[in-house]
Protein backbone atom coordinates (compact mmCIF):
# COMPACT_ATOMS: atom_id res chain seq x y z
CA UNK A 1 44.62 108.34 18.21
CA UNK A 2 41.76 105.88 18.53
CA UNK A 3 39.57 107.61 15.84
CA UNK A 4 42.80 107.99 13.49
CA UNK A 5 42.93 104.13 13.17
CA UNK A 6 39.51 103.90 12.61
CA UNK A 7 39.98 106.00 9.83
CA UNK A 8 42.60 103.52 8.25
CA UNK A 9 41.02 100.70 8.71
CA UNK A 10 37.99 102.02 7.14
CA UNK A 11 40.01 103.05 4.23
CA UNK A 12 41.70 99.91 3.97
CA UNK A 13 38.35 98.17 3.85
CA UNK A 14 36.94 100.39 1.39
CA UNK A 15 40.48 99.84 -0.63
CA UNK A 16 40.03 96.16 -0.20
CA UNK A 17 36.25 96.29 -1.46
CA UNK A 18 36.95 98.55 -4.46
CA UNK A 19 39.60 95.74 -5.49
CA UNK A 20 37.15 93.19 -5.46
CA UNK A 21 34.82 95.31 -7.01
CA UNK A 22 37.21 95.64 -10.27
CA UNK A 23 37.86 91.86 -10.17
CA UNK A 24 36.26 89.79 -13.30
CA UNK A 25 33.25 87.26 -12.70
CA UNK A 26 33.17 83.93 -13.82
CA UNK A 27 30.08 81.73 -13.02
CA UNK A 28 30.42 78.72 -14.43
CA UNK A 29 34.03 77.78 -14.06
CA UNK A 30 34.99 75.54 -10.56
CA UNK A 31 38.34 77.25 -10.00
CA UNK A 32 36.87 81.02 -10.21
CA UNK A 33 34.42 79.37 -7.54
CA UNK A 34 37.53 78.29 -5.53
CA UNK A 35 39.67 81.30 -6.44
CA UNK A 36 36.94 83.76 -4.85
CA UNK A 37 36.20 81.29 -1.72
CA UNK A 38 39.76 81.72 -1.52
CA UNK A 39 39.71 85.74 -1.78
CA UNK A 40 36.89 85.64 0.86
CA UNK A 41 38.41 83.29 3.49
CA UNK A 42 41.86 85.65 2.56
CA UNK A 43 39.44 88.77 2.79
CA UNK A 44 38.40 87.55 6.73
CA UNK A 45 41.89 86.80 7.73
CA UNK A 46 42.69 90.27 6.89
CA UNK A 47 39.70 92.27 8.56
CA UNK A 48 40.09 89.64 11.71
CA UNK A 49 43.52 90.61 11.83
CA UNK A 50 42.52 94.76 12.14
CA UNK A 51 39.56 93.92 14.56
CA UNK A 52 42.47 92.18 16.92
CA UNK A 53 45.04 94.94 16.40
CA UNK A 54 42.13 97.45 17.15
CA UNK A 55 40.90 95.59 20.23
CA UNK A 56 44.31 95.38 21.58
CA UNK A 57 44.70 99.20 21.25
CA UNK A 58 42.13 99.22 23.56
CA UNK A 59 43.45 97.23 25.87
């Protein structure tokens, strides 16, 4: 059961890194610089939410 949820959440990860992979770049432009802080603080939320939901499988 354990190693099955691993499994997802890895996928999921990998899912969420291949969409960010395909996302344009813009350098010079202040809201793509607030856009992808954005993403990323959005992007920690997420994976903090699967460590907790992991951790209390644990439990």
């Amino acid at each position: 059961m354990e190693s099955l949820y691993t499994e997802e959440v890895h996928a999921s990860i990998n899912q969420l890194m291949a969409n960010l992979e395909s996302l344009p770049i813009l350098k010079s432009s202040t809201d793509s610089r607030y856009g992808l802080q954005k993403l990323k603080r959005y992007n920690h939320n997420l994976l903090s939410n699967y460590y907790i939901r992991y951790i209390d499988r644990l439990k």
